[in-house]
Protein backbone atom coordinates (compact mmCIF):
# COMPACT_ATOMS: atom_id res chain seq x y z
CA UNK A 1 15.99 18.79 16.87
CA UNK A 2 12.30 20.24 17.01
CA UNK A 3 9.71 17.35 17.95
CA UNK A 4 7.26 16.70 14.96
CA UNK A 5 4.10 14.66 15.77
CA UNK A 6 3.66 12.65 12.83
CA UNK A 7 5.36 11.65 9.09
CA UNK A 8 4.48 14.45 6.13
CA UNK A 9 3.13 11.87 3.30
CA UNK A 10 3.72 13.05 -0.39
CA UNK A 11 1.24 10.78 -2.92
CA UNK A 12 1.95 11.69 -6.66
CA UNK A 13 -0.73 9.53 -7.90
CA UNK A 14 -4.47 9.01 -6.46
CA UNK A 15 -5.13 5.58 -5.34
CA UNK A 16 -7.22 3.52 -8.38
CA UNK A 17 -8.69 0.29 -8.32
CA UNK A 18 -5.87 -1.49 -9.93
CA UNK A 19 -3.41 -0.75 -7.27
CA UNK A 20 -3.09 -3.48 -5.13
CA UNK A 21 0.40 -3.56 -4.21
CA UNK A 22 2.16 -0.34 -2.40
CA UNK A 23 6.06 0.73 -3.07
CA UNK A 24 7.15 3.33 -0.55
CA UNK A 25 10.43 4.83 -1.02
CA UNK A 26 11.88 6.74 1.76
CA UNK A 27 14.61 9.76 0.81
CA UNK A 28 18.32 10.32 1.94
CA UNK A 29 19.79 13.28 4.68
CA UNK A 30 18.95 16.30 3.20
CA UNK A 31 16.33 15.40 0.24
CA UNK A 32 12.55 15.35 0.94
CA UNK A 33 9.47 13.54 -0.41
CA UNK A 34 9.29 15.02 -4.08
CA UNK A 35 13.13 13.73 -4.42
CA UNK A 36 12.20 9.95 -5.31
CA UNK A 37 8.45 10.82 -6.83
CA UNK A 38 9.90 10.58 -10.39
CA UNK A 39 10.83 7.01 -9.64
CA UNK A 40 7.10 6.21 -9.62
CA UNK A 41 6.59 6.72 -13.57
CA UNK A 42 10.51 5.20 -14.27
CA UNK A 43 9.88 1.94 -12.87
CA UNK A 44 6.53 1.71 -14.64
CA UNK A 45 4.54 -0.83 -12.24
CA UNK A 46 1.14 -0.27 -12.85
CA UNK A 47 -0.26 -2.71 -9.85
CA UNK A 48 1.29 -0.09 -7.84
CA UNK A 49 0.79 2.43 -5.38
CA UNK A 50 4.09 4.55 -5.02
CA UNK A 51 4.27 6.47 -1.34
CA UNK A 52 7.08 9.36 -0.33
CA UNK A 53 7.03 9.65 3.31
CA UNK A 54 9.34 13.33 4.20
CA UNK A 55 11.29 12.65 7.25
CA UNK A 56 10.18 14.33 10.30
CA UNK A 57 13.01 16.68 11.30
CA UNK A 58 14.64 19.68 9.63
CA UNK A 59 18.14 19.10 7.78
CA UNK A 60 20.83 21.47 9.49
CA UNK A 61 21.72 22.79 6.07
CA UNK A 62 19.36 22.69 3.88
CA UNK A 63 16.59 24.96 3.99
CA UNK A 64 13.67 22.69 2.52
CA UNK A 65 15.54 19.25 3.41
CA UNK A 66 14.76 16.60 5.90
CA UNK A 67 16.23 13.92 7.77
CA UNK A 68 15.67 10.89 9.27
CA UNK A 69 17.96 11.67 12.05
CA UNK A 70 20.80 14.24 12.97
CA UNK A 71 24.67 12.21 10.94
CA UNK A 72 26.69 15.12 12.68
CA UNK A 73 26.07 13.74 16.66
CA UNK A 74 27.39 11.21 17.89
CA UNK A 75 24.07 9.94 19.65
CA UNK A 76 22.08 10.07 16.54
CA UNK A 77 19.85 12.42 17.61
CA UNK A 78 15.95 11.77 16.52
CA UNK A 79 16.32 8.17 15.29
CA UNK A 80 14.29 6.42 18.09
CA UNK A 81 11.24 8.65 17.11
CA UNK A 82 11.31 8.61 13.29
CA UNK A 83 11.59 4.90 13.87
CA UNK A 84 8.59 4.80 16.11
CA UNK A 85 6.62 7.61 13.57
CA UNK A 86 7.55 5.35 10.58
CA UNK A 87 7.00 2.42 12.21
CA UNK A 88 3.55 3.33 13.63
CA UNK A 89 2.94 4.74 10.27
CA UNK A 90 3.64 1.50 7.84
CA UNK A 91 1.72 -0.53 10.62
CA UNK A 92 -1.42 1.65 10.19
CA UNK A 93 -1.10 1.58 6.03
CA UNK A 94 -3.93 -0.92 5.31
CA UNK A 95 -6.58 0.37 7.24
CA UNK A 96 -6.07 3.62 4.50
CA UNK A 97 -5.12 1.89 1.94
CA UNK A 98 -6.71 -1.55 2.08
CA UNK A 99 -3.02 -3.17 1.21
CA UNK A 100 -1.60 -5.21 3.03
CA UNK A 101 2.07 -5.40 4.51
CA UNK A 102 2.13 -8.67 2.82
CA UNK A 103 2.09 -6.60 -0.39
CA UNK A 104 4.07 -3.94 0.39
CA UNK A 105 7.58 -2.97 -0.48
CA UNK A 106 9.95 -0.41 1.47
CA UNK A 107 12.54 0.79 -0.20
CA UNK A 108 15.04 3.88 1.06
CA UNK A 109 18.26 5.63 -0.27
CA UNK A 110 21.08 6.38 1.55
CA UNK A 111 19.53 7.20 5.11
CA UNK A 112 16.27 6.50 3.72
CA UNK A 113 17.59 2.80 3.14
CA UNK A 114 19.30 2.66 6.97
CA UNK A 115 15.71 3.40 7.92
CA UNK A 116 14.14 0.81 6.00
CA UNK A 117 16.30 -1.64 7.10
CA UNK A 118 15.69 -0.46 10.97
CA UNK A 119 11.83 -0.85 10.91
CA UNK A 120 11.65 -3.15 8.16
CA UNK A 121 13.53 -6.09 9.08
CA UNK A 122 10.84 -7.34 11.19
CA UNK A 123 7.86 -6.58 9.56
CA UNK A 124 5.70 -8.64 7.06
CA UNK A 125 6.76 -6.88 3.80
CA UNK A 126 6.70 -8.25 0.07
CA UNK A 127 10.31 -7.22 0.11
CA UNK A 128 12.88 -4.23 1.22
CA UNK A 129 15.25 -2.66 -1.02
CA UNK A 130 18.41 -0.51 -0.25
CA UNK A 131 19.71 1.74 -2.77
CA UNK A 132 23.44 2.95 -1.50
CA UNK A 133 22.15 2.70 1.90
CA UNK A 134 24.18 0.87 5.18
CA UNK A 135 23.02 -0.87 8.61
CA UNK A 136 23.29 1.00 11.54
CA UNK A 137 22.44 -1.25 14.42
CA UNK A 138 23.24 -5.16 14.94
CA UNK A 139 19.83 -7.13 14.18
CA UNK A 140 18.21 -9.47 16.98
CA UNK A 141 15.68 -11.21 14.52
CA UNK A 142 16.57 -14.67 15.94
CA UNK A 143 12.91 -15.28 15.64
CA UNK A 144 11.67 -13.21 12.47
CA UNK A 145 11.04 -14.39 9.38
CA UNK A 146 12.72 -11.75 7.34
CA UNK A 147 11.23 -10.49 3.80
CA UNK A 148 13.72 -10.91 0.49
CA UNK A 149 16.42 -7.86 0.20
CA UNK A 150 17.96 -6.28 -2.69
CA UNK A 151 21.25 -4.56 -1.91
CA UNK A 152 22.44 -2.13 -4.42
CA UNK A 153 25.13 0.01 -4.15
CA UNK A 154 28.01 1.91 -6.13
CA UNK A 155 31.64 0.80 -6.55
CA UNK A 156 32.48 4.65 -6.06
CA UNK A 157 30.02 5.84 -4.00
CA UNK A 158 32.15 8.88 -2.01
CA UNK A 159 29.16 9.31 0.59
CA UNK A 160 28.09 5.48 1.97
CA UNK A 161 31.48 3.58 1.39
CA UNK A 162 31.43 0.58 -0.44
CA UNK A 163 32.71 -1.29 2.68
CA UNK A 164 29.04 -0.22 4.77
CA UNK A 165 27.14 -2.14 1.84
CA UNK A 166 29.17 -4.88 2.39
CA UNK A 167 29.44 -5.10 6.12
CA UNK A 168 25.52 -4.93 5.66
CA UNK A 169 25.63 -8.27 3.40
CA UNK A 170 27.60 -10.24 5.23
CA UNK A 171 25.21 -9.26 8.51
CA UNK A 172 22.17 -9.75 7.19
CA UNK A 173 22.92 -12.78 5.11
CA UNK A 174 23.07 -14.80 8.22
CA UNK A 175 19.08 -14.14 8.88
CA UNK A 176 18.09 -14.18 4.87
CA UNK A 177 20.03 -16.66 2.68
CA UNK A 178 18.66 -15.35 -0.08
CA UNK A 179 19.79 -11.64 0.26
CA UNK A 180 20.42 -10.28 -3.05
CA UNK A 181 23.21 -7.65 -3.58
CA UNK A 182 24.52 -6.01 -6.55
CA UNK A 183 27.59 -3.51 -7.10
CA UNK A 184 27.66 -1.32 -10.08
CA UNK A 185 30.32 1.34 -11.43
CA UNK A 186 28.53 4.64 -9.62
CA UNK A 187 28.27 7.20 -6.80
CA UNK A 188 25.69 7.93 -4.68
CA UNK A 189 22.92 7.72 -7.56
CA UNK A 190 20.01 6.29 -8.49
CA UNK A 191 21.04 5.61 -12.48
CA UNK A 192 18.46 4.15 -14.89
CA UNK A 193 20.55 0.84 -14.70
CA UNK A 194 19.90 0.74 -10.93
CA UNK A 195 16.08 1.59 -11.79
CA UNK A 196 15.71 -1.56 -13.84
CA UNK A 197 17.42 -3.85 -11.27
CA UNK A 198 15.06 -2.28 -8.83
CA UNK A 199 11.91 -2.87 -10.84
CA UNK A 200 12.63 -5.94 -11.40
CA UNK A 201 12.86 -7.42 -8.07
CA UNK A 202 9.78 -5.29 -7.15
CA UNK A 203 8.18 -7.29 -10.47
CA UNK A 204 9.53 -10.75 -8.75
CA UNK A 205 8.18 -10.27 -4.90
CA UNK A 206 4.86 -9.42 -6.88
CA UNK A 207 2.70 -12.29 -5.41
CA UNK A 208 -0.60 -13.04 -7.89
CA UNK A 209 -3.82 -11.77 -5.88
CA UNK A 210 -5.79 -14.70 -4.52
């Protein structure tokens, strides 16, 4: 996999005075930045900021996809730097934005979600949500405080096995008691149903500006 130097950023909106809370949503294998922008006018949060980071590495197969990391190797091939490029990146968010961490949601799908669960779990976010997504290393947050999760994920979902979503739970419940997960009667989607669960967690981790 070719070396890239930083994350490509896609904005759909400019930033305006009444955003003072950021959602970034991070893509699956294969998708890019523009593949979750329409999510920014669905979930209608107007506090918001909505940010589509494009992984850094070319997909294998698809000629205008990314990914977070190479799924056909058995090494994972690229995940230690997109970690350290996305990490680097969310850490380095409020001096461009002015927003805090502390009001800041990651979200990901599929991939995108076992990436916001790798940098995420020990960061100081609002909240992280993971839409059909799974856990790909064994957290050591013994001494984190760990920000709320949603986990959705679909009943039928032929790509991220119901079982990964689960096995994810159970992990994770042990460091946040008050994990939430959800299973609904999909794929590997993002539905409207699963659009309105998501907003309204965002809505609930929504602290009132001081």
């Amino acid at each position: 996999m070719s070396v890239p130097s930083a994350l490509t950023i896609y904005a759909p909106f400019p930033q305006e005075p009444h955003h003072h809370h950021l959602l970034i949503l991070l893509h699956g294998w294969g998708a890019d930045a523009d593949d979750l922008a329409p999510l920014a006018q669905s979930l209608d949060l107007p506090s918001y900021h909505f940010l589509f980071p494009s992984a850094p590495f070319p997909h294998p197969h698809v000629s205008q996809g990314k990914a977070w990391y190479a799924l056909e190797s058995q090494d994972e091939s690229g995940l230690a730097l997109s970690r350290q490029l996305l990490r680097q990146w969310l850490l380095g968010l409020e001096s461009t934005t002015g927003i805090p961490l502390q009001r800041t949601i990651l979200a990901g799908f599929s991939q995108g979600a076992a990436m916001a669960l790798d940098v995420g779990l020990d960061l100081p976010l609002a909240g992280i949500c993971i839409l059909s997504g799974y856990l790909h290393f064994q957290p050591d947050v013994r001494n984190a405080t760990i920000p709320p999760i949603l986990i959705i994920h679909g009943r039928q979902d032929g790509v991220v096995p119901i079982g990964a979503a689960r096995q994810a739970r159970d992990i994770l419940h042990q460091f946040q008691p008050a994990l939430e997960y959800e299973e609904f009667d999909m794929g590997h989607e993002i539905p409207s149903s699963v659009v309105t669960r998501l907003q309204t967690f965002v809505q609930q981790q929504t602290a009132p500006l001081s």
